[in-house]
PDB file of N, CA and C in Angstrom:
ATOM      1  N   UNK A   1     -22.676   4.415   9.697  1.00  0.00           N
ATOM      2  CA  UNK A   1     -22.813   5.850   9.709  1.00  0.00           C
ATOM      3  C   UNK A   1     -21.450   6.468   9.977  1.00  0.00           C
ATOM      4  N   UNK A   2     -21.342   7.771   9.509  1.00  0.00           N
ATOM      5  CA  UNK A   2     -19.513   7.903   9.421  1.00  0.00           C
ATOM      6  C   UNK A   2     -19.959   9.138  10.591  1.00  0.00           C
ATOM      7  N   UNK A   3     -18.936   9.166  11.179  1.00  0.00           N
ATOM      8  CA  UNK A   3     -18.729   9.732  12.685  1.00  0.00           C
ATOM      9  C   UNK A   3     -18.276  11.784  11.741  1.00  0.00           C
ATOM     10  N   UNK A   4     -19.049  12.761  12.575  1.00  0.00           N
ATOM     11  CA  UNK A   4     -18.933  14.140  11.542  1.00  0.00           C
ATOM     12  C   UNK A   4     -17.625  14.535  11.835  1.00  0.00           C
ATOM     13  N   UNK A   5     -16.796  15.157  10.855  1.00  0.00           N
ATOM     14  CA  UNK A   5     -15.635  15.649  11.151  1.00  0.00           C
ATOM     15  C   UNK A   5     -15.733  16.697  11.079  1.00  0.00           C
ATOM     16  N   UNK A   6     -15.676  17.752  12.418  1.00  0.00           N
ATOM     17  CA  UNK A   6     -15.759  18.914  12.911  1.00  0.00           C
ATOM     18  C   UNK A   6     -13.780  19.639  12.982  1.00  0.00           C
ATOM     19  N   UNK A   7     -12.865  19.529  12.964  1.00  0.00           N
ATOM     20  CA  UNK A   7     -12.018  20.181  12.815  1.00  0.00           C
ATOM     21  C   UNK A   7     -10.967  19.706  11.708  1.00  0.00           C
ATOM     22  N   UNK A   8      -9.852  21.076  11.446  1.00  0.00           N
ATOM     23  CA  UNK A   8      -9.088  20.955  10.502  1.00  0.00           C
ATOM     24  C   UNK A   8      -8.345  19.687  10.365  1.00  0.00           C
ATOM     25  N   UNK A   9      -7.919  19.581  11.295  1.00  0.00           N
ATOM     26  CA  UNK A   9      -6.998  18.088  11.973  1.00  0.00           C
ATOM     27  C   UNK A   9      -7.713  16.766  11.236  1.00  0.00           C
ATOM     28  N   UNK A  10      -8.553  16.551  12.337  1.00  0.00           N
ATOM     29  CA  UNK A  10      -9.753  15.758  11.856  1.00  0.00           C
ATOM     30  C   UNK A  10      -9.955  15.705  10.414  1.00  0.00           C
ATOM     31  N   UNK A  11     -10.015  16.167   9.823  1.00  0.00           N
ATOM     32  CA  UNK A  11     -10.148  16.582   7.978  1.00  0.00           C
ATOM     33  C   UNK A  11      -9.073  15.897   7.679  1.00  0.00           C
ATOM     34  N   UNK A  12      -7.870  16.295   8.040  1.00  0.00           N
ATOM     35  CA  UNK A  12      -6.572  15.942   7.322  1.00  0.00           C
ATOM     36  C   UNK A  12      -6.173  14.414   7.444  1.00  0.00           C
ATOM     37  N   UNK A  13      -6.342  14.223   9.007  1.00  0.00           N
ATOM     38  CA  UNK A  13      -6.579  12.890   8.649  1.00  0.00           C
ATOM     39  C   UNK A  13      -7.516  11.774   7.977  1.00  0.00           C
ATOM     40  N   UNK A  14      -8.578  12.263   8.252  1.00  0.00           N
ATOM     41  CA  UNK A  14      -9.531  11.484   7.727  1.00  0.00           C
ATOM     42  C   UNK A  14      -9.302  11.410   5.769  1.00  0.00           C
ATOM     43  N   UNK A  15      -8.663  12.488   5.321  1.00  0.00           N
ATOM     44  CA  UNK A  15      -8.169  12.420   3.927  1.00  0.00           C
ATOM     45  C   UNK A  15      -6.882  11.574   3.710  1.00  0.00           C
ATOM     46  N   UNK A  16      -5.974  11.473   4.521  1.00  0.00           N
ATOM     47  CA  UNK A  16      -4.902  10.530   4.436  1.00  0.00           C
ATOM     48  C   UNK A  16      -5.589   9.528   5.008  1.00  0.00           C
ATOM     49  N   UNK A  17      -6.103   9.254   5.549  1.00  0.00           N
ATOM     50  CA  UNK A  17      -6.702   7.725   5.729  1.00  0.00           C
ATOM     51  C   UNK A  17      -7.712   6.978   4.514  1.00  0.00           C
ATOM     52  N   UNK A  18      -8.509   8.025   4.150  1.00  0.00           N
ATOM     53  CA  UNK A  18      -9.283   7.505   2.637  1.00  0.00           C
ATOM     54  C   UNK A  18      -8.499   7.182   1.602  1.00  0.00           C
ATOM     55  N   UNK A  19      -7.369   8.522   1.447  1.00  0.00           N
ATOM     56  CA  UNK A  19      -6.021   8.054   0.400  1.00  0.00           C
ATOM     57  C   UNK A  19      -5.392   6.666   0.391  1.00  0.00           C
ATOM     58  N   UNK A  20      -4.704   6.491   1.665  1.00  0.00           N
ATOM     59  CA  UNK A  20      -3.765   5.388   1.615  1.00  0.00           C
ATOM     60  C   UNK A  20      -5.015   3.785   1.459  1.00  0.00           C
ATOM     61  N   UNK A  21      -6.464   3.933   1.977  1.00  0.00           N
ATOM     62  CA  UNK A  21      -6.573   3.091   1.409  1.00  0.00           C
ATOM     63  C   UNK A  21      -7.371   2.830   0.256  1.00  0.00           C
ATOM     64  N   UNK A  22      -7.390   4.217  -1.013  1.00  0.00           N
ATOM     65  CA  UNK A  22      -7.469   4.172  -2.341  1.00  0.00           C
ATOM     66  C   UNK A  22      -6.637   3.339  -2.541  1.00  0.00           C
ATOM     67  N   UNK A  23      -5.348   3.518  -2.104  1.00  0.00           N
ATOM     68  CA  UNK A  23      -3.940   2.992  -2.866  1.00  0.00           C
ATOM     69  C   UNK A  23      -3.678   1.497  -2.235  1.00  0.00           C
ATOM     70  N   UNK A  24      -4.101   1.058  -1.567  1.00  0.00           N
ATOM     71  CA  UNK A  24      -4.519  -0.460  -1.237  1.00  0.00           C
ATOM     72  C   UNK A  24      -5.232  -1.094  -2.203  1.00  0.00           C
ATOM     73  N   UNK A  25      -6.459  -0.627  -1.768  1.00  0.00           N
ATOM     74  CA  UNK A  25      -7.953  -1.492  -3.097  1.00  0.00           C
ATOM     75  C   UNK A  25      -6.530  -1.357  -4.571  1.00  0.00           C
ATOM     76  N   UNK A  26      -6.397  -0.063  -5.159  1.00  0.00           N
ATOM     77  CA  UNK A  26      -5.834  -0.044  -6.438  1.00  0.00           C
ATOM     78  C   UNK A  26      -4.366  -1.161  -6.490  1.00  0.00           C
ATOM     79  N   UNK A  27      -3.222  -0.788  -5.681  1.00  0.00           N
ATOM     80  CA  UNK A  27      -2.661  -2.269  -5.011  1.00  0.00           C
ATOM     81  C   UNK A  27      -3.245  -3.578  -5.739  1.00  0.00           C
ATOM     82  N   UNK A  28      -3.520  -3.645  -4.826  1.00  0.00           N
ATOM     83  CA  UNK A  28      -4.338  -5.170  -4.430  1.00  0.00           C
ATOM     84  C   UNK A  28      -5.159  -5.508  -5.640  1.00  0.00           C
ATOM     85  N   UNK A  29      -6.017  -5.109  -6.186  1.00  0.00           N
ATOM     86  CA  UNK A  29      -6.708  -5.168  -7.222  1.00  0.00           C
ATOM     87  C   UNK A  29      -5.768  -5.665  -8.360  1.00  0.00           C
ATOM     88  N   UNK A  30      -4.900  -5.184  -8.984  1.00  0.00           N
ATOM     89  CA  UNK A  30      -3.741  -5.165  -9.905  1.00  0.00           C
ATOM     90  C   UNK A  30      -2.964  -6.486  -9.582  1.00  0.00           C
ATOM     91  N   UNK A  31      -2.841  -7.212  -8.812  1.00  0.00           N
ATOM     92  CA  UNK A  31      -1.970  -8.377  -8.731  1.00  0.00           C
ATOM     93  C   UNK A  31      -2.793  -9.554  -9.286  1.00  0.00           C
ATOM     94  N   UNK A  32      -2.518 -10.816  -9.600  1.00  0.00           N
ATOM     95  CA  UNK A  32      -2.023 -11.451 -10.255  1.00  0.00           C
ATOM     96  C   UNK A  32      -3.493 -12.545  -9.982  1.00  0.00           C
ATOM     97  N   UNK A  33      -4.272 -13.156 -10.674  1.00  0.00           N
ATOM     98  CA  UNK A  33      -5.618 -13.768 -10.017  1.00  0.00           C
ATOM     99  C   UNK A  33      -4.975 -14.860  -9.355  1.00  0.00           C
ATOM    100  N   UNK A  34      -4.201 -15.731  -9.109  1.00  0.00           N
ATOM    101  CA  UNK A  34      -3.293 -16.434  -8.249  1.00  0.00           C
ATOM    102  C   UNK A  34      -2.822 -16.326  -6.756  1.00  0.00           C
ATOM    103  N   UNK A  35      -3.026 -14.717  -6.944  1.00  0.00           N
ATOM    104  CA  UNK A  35      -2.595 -14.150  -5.326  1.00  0.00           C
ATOM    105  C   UNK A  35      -4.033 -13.660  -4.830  1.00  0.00           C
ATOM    106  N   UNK A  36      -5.209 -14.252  -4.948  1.00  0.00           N
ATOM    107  CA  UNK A  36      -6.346 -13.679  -4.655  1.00  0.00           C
ATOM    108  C   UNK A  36      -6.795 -13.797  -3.819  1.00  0.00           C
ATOM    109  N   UNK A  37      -6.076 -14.801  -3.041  1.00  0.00           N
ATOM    110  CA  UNK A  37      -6.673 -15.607  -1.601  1.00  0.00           C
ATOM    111  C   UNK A  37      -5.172 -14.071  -0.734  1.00  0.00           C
ATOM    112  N   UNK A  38      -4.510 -13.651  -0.710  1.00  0.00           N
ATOM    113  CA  UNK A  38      -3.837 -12.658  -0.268  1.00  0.00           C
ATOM    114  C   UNK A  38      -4.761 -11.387  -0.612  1.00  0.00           C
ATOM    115  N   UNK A  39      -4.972 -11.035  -1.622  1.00  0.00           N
ATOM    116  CA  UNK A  39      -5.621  -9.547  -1.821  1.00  0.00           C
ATOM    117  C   UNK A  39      -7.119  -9.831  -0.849  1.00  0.00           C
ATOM    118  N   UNK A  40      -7.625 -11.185  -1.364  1.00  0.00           N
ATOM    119  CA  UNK A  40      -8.808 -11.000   0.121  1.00  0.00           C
ATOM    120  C   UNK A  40      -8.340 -10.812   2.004  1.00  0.00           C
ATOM    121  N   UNK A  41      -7.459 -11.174   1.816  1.00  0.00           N
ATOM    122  CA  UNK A  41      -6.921 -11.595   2.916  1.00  0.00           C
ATOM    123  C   UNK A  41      -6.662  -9.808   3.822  1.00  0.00           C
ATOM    124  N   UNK A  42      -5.739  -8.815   3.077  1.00  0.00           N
ATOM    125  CA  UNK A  42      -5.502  -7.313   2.866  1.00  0.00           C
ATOM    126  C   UNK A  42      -6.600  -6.282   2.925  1.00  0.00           C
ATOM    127  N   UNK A  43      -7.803  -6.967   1.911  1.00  0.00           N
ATOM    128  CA  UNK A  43      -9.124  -6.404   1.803  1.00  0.00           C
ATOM    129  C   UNK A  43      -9.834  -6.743   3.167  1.00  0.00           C
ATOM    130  N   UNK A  44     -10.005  -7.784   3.769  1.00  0.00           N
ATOM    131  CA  UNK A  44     -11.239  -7.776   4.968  1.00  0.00           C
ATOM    132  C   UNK A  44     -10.271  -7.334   6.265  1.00  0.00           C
ATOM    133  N   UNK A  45      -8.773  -7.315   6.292  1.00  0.00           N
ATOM    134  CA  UNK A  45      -8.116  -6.754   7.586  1.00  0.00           C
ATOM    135  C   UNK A  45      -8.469  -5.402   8.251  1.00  0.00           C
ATOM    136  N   UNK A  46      -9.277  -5.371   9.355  1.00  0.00           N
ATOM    137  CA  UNK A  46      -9.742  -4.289  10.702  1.00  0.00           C
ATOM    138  C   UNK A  46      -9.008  -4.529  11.107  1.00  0.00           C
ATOM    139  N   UNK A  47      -7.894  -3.025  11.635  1.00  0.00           N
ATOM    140  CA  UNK A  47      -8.220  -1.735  10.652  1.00  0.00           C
ATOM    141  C   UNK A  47      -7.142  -2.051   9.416  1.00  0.00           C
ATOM    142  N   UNK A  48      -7.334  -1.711   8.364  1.00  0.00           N
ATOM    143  CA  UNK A  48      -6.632  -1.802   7.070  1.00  0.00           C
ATOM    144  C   UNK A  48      -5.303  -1.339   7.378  1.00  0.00           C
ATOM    145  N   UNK A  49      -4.716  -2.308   6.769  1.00  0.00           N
ATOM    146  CA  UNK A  49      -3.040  -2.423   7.119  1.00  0.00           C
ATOM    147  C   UNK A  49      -2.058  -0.928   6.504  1.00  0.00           C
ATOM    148  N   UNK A  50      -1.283  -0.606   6.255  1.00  0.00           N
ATOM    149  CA  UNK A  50      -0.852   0.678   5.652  1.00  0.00           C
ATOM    150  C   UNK A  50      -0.073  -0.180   4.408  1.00  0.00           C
ATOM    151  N   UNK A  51       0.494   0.950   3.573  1.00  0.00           N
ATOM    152  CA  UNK A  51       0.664   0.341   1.923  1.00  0.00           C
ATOM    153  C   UNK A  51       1.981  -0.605   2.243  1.00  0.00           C
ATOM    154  N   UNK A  52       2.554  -0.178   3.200  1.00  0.00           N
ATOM    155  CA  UNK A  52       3.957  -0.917   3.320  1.00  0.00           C
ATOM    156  C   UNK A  52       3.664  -2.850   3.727  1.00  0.00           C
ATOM    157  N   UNK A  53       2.829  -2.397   4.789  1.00  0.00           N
ATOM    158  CA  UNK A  53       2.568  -3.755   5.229  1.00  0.00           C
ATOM    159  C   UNK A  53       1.722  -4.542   4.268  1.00  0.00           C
ATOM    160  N   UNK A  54       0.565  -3.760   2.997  1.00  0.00           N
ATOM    161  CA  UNK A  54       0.185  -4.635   2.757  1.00  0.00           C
ATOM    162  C   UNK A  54       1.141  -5.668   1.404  1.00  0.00           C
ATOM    163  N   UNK A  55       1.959  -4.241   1.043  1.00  0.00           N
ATOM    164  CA  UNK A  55       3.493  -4.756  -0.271  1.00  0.00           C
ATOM    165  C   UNK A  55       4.472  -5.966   0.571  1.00  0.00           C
ATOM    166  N   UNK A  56       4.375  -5.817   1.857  1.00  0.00           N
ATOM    167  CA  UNK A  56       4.715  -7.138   2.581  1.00  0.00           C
ATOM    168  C   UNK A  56       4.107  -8.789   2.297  1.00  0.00           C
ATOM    169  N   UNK A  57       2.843  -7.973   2.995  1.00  0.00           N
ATOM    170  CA  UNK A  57       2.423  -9.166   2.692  1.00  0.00           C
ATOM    171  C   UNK A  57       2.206 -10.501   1.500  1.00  0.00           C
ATOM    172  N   UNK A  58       1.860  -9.456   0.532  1.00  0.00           N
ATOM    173  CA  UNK A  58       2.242 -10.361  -1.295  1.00  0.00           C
ATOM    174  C   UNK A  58       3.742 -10.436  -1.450  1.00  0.00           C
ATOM    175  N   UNK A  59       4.653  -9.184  -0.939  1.00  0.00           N
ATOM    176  CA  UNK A  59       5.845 -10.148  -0.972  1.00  0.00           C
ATOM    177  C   UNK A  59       6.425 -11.611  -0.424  1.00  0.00           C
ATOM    178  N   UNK A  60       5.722 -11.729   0.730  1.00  0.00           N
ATOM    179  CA  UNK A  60       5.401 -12.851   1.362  1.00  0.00           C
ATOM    180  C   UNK A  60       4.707 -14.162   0.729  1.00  0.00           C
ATOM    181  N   UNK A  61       3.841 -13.376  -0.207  1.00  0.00           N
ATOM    182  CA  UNK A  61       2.850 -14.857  -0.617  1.00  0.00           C
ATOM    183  C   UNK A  61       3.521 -15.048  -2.194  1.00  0.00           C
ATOM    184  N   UNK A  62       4.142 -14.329  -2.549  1.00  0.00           N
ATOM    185  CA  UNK A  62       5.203 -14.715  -3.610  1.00  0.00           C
ATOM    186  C   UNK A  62       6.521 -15.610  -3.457  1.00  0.00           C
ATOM    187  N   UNK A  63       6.989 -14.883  -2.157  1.00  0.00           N
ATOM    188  CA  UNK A  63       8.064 -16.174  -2.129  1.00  0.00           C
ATOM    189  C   UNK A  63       7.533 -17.593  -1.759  1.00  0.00           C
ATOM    190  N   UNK A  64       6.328 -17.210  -0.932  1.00  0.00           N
ATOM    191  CA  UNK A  64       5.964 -18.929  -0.434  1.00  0.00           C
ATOM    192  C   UNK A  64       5.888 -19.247  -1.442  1.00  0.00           C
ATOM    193  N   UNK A  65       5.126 -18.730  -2.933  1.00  0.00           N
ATOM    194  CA  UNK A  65       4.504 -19.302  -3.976  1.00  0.00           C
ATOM    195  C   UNK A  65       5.991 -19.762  -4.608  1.00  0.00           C
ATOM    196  N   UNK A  66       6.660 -19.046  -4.742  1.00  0.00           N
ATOM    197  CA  UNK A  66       7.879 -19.532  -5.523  1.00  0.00           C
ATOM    198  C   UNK A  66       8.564 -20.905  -4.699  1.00  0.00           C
ATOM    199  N   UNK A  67       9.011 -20.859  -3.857  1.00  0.00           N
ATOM    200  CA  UNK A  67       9.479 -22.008  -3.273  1.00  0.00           C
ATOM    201  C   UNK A  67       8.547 -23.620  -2.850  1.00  0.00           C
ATOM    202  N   UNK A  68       7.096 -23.148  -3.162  1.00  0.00           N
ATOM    203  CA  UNK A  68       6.556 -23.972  -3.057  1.00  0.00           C
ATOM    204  C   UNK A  68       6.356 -24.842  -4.498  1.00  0.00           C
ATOM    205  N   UNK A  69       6.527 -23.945  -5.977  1.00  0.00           N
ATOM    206  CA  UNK A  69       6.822 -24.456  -7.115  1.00  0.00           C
ATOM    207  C   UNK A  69       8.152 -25.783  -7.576  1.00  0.00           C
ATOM    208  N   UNK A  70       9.054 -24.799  -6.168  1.00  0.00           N
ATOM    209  CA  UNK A  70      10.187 -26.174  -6.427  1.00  0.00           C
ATOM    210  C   UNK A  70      10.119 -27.890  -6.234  1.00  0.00           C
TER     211      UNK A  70
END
C-alpha cells in the first residue's frame, strides 16, 4: 500500500524518486543478455541504488567480464 502524499515537498520527491528509477529499469533493461545476472542484481537492491551507482556497477561487471576473457 503506498503511504498518501499530503504536501508539495512530498510530491516532488516522490516524482524524482519514481523518475530516477524509470531510468534504472530502462538502464538495466537495455544491456547486454550476458550482464543479466548484474541487471538482476540492480533490480532486487532495497532501496534502489541511484543511476550513478547503478552505471557503476555494470561498469564493474564489464571489466571483470573483460579480464576474465583473457
Amino acid at each position: 500500500m503506498m503511504k498518501k502524499v499530503t504536501t508539495r515537498c512530498e510530491i516532488m520527491v516522490w516524482a524524482k524518486d519514481a523518475r530516477e528509477k524509470e531510468q534504472i529499469t530502462a538502464f538495466v533493461m537495455g544491456l547486454d543478455k550476458d550482464l543479466s545476472y548484474v541487471t538482476r542484481h540492480i533490480m532486487l537492491m532495497n532501496p534502489s541504488p541511484s543511476l550513478d551507482r547503478a552505471y557503476g556497477l555494470v561498469a564493474r561487471a564489464e571489466l571483470d567480464k573483460k579480464k576474465s576473457r583473457r
